[in-house]
Structure formats: C-alpha cells, structure tokens
PDB file of N, CA and C in Angstrom:
ATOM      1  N   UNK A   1       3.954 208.673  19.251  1.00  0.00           N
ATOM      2  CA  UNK A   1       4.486 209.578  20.268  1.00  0.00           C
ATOM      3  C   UNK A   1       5.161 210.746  19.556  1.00  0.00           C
ATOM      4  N   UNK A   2       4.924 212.044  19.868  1.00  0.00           N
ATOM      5  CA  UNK A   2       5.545 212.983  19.638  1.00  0.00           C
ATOM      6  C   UNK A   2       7.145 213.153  19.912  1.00  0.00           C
ATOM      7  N   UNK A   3       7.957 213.842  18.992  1.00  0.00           N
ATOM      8  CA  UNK A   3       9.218 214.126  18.899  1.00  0.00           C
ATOM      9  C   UNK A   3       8.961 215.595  20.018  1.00  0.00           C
ATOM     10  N   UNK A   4      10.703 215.475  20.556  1.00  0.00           N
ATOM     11  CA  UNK A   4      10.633 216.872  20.924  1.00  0.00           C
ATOM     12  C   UNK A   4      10.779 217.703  20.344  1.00  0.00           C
ATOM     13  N   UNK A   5      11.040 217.900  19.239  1.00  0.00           N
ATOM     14  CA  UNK A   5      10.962 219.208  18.392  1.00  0.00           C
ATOM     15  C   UNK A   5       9.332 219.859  17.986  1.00  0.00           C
ATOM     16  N   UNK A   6       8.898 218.595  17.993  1.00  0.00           N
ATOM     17  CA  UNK A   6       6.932 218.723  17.775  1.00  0.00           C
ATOM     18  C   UNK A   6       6.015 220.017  18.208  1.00  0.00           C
ATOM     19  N   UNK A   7       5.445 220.974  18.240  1.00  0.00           N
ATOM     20  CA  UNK A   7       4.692 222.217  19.061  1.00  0.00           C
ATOM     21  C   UNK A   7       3.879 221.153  20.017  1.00  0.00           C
ATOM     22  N   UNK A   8       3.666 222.066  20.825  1.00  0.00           N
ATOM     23  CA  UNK A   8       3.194 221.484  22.322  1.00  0.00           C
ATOM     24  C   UNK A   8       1.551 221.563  22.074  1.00  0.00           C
ATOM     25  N   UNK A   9       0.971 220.587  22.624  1.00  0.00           N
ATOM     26  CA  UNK A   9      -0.267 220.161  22.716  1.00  0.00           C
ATOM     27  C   UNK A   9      -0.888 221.081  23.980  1.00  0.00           C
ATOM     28  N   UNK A  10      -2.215 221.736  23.722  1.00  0.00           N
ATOM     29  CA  UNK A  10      -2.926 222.473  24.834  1.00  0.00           C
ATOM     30  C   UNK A  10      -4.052 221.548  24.669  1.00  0.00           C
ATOM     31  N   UNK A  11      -4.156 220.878  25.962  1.00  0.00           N
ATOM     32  CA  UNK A  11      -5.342 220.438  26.635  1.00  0.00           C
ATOM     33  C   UNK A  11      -6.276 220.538  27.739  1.00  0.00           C
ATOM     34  N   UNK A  12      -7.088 220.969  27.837  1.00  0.00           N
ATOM     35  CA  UNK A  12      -7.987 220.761  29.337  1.00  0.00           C
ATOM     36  C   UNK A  12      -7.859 220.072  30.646  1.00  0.00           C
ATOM     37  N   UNK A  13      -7.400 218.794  30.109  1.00  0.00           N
ATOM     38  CA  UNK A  13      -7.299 217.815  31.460  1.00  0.00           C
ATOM     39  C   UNK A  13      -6.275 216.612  30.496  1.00  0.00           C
ATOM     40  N   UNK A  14      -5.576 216.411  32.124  1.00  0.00           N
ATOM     41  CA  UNK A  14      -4.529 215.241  31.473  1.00  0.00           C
ATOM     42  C   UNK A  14      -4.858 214.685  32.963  1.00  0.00           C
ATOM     43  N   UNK A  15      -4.461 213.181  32.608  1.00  0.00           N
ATOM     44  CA  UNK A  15      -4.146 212.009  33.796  1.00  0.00           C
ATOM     45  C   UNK A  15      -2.707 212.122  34.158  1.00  0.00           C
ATOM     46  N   UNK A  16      -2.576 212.393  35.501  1.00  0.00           N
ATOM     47  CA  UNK A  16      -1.282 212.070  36.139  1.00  0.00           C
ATOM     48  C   UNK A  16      -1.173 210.974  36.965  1.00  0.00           C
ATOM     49  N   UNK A  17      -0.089 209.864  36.259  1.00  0.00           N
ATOM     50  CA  UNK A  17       0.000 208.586  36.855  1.00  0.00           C
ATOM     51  C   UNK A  17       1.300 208.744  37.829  1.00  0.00           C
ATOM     52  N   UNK A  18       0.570 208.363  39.269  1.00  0.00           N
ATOM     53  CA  UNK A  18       1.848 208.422  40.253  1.00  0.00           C
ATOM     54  C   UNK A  18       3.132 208.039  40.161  1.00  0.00           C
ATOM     55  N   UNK A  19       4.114 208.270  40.542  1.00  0.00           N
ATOM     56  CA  UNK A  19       5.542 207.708  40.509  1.00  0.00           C
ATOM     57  C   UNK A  19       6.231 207.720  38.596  1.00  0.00           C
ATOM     58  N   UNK A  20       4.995 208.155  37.507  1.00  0.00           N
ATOM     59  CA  UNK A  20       5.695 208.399  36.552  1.00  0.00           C
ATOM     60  C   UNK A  20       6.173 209.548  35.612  1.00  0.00           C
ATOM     61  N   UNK A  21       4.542 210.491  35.597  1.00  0.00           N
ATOM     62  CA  UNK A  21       3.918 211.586  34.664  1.00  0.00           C
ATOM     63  C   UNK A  21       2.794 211.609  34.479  1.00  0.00           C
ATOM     64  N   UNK A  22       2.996 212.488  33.385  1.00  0.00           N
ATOM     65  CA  UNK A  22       1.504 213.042  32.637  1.00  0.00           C
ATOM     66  C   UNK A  22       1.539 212.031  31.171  1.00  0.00           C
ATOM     67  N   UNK A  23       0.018 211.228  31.688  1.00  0.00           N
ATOM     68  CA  UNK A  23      -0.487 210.383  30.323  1.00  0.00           C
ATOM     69  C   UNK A  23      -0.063 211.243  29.037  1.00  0.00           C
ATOM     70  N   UNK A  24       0.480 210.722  27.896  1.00  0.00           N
ATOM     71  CA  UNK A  24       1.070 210.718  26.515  1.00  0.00           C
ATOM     72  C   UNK A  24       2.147 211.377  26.780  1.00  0.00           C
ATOM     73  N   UNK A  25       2.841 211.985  27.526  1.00  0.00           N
ATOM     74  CA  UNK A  25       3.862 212.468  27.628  1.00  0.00           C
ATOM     75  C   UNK A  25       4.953 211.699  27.476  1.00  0.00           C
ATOM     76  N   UNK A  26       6.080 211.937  26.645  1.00  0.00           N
ATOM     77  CA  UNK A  26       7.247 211.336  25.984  1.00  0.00           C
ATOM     78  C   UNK A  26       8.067 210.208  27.415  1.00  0.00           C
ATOM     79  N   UNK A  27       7.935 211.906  28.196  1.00  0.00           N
ATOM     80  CA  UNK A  27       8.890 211.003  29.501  1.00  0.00           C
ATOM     81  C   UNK A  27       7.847 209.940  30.584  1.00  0.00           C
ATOM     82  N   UNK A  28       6.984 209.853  30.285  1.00  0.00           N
ATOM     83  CA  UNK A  28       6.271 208.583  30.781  1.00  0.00           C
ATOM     84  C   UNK A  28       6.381 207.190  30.240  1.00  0.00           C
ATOM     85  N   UNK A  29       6.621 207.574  28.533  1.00  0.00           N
ATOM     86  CA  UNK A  29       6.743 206.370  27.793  1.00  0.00           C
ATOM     87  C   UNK A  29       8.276 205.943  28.250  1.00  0.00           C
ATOM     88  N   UNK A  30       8.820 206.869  28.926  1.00  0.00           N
ATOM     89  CA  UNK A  30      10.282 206.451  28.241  1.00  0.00           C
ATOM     90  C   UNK A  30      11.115 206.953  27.480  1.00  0.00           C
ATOM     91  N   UNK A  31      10.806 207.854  27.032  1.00  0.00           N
ATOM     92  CA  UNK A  31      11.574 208.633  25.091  1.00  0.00           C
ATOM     93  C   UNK A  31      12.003 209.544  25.406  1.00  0.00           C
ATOM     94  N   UNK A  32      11.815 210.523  26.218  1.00  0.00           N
ATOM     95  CA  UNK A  32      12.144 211.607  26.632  1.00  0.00           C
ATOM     96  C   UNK A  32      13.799 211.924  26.528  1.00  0.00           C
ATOM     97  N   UNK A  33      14.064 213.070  25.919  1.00  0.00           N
ATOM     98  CA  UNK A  33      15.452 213.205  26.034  1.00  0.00           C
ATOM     99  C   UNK A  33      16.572 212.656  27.386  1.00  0.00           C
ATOM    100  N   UNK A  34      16.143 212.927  28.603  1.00  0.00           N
ATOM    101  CA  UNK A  34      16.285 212.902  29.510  1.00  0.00           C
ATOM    102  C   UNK A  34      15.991 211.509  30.645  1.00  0.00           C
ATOM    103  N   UNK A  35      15.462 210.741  29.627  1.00  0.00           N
ATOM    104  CA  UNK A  35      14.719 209.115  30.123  1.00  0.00           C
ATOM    105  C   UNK A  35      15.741 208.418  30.689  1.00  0.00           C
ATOM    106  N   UNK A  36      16.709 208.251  29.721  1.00  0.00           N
ATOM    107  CA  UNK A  36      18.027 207.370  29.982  1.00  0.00           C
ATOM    108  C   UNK A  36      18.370 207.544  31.351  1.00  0.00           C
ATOM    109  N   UNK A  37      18.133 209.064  32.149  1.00  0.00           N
ATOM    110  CA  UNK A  37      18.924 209.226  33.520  1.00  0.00           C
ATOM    111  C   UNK A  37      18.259 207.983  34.449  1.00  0.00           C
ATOM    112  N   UNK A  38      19.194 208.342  35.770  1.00  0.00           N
ATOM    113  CA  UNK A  38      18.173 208.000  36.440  1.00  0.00           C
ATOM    114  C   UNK A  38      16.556 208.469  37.007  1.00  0.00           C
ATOM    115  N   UNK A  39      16.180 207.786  37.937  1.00  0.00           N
ATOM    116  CA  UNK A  39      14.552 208.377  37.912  1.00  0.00           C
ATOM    117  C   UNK A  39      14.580 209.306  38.943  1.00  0.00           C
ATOM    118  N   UNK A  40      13.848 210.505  38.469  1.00  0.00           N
ATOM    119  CA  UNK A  40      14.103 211.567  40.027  1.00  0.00           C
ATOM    120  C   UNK A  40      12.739 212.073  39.767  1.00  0.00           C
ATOM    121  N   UNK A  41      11.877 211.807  40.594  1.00  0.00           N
ATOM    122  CA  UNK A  41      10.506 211.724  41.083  1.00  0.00           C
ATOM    123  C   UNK A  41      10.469 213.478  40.821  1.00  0.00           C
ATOM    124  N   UNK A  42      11.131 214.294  41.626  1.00  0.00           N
ATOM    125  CA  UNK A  42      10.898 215.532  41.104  1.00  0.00           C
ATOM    126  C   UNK A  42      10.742 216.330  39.615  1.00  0.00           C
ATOM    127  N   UNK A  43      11.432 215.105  38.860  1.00  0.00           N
ATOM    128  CA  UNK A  43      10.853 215.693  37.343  1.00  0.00           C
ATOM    129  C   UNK A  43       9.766 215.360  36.607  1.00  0.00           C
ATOM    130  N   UNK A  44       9.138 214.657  37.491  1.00  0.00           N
ATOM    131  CA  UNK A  44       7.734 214.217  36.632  1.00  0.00           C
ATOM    132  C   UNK A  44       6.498 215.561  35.637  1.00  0.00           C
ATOM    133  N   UNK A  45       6.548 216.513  36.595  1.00  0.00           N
ATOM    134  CA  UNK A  45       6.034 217.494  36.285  1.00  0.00           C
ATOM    135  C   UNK A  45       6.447 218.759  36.472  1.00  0.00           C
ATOM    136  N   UNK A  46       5.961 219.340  35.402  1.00  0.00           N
ATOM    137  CA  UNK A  46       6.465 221.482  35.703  1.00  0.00           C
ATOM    138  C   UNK A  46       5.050 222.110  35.566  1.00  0.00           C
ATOM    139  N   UNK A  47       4.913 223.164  36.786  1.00  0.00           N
ATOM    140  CA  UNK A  47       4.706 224.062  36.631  1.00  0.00           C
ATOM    141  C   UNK A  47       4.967 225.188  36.436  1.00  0.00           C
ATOM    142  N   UNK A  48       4.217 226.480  35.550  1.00  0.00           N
ATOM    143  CA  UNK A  48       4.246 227.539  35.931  1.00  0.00           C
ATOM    144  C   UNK A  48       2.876 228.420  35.646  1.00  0.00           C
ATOM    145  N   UNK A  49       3.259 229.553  35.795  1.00  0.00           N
ATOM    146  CA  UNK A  49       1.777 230.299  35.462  1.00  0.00           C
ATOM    147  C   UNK A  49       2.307 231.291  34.936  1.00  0.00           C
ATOM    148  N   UNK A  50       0.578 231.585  33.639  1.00  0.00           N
ATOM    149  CA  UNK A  50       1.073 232.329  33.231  1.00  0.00           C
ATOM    150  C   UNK A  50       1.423 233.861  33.066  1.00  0.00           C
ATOM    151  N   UNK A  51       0.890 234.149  33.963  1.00  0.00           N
ATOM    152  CA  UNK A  51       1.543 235.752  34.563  1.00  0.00           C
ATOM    153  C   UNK A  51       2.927 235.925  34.272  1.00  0.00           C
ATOM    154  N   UNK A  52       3.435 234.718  34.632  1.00  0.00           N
ATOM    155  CA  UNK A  52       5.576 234.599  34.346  1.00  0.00           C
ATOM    156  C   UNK A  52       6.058 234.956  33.373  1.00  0.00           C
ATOM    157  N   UNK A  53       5.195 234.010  32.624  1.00  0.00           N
ATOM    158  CA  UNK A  53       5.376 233.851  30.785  1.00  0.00           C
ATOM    159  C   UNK A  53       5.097 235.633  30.115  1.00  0.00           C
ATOM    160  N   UNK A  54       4.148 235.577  30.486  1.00  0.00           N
ATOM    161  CA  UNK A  54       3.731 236.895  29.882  1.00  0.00           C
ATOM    162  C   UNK A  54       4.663 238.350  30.560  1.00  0.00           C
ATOM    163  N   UNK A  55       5.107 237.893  31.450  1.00  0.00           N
ATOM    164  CA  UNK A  55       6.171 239.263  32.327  1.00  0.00           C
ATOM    165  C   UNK A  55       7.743 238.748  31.541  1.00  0.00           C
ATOM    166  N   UNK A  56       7.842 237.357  31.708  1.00  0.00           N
ATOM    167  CA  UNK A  56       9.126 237.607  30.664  1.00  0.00           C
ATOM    168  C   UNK A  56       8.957 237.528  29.351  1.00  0.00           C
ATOM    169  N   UNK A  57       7.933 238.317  28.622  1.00  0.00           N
ATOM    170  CA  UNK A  57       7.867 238.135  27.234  1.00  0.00           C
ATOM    171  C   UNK A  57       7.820 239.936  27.188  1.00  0.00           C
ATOM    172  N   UNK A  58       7.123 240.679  28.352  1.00  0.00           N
ATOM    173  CA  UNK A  58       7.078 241.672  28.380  1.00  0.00           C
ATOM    174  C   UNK A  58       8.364 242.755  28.624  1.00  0.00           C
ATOM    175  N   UNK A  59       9.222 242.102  29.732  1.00  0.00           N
ATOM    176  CA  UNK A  59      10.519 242.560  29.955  1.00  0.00           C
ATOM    177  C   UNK A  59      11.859 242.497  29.137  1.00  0.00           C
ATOM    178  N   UNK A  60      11.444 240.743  28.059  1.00  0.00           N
ATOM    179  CA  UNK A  60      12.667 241.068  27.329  1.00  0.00           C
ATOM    180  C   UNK A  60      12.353 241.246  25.997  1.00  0.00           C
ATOM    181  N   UNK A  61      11.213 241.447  25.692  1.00  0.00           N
ATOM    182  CA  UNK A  61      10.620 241.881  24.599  1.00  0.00           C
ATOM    183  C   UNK A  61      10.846 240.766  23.428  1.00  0.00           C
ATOM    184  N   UNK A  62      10.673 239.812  24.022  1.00  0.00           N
ATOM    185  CA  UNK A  62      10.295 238.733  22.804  1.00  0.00           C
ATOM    186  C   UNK A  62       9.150 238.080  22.825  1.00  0.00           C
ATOM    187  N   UNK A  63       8.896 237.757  21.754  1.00  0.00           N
ATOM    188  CA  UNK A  63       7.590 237.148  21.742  1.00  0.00           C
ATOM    189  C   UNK A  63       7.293 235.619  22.004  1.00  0.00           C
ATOM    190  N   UNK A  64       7.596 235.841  23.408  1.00  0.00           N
ATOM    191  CA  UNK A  64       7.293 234.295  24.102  1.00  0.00           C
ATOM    192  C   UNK A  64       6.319 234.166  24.410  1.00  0.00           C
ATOM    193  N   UNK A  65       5.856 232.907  24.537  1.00  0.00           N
ATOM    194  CA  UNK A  65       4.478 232.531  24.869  1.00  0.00           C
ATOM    195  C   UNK A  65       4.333 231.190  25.705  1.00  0.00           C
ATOM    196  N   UNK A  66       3.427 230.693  25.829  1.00  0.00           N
ATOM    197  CA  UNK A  66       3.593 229.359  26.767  1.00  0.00           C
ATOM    198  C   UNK A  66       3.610 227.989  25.999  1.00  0.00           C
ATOM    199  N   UNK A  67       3.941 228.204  25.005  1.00  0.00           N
ATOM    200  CA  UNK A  67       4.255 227.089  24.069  1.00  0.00           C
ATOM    201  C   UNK A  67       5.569 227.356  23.389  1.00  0.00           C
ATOM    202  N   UNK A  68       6.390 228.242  24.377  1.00  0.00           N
ATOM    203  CA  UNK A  68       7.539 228.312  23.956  1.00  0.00           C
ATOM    204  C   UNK A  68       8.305 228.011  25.430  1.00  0.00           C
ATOM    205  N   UNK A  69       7.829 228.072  26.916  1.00  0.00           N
ATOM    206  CA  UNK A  69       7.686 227.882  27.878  1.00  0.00           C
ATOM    207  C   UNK A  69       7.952 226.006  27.610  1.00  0.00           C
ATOM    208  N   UNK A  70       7.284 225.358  27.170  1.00  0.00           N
ATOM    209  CA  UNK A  70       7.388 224.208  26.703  1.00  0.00           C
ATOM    210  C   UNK A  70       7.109 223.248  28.304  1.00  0.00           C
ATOM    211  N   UNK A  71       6.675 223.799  29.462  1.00  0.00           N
ATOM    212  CA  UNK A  71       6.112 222.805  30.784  1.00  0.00           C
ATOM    213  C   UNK A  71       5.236 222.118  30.416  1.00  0.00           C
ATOM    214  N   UNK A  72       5.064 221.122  31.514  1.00  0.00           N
ATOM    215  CA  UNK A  72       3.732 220.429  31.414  1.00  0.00           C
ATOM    216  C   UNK A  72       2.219 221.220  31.360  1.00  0.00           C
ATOM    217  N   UNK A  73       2.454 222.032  32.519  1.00  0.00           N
ATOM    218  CA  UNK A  73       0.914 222.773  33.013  1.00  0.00           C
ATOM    219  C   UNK A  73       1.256 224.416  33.181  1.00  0.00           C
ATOM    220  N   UNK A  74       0.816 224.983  32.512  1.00  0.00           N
ATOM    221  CA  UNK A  74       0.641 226.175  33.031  1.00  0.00           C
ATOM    222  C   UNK A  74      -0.307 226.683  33.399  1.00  0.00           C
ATOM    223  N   UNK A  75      -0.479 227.440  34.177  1.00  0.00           N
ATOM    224  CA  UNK A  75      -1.960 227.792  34.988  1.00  0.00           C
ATOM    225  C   UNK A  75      -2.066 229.244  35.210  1.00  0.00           C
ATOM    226  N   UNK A  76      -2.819 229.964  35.393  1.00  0.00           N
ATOM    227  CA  UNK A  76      -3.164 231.312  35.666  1.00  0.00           C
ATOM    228  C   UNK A  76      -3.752 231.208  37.323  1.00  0.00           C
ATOM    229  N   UNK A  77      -3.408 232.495  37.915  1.00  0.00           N
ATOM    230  CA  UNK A  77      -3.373 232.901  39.448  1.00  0.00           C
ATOM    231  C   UNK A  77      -4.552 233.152  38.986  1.00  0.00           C
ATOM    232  N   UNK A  78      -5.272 233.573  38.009  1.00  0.00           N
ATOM    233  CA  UNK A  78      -6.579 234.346  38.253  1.00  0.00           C
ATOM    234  C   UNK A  78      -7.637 233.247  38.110  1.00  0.00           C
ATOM    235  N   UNK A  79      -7.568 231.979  37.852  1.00  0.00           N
ATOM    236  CA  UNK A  79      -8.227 230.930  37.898  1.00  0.00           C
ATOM    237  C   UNK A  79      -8.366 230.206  38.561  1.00  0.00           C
TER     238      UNK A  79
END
C-alpha cells in the first residue's frame, strides 16, 4: 500500500466498493490518515474537474496540476 506522501497514481478505471471506496486506495484498507475517525460515508470519494485545477493554477500562478489536487477522480466537462 502506498504512503501518503507517495505521487498519485493515474488510472483509467478503478472499482468503487459501496459503503467503503475506491479499490487500492489507502482509506479503503484502513491506513488512511484520516481512518482512525469515525466512518462518514461522504468521504469515500472526491471529485473534481479539471477545468478547476487548471483555472487555479492559472489565477494564482503556480504550477498546479491534478496530481497536486491529490482527489480520487478528476474528470473533464469536455468528456
């Protein structure tokens, strides 16, 4: 299992198992910084898209990207 300090994995397709996460993901196993809490169904997954990423990389002029974004899924409106 990956550390969180680790660079983020880009994949095509992941399995999302109900009531936990996204298959290999830290906080599915358990490990997750944040595991210890209790369970709040709303954190299983993040989105964003990347239009966001790229408007706040553009506005504050750093060179962010979506692996600095660090979500589960990011997605593009134009797809």
């Amino acid at each position: 299992m990956k550390a969180p300090s680790d660079p983020m994995e880009s994949r095509e397709s992941v399995r999302a198992v109900p009531g936990k996460g996204l298959e290999g993901d830290r906080y599915l196993a358990g490990i997750g910084t944040f595991s210890p809490n209790s369970y709040k169904p709303d954190f299983e997954l993040t989105l964003i898209e990347k239009e966001q990423i790229d408007a706040f990389a553009l506005q504050s002029c750093l060179p962010f990207t979506s692996r600095h974004a660090r979500r589960n899924i990011v997605r593009s409106a134009w797809i």
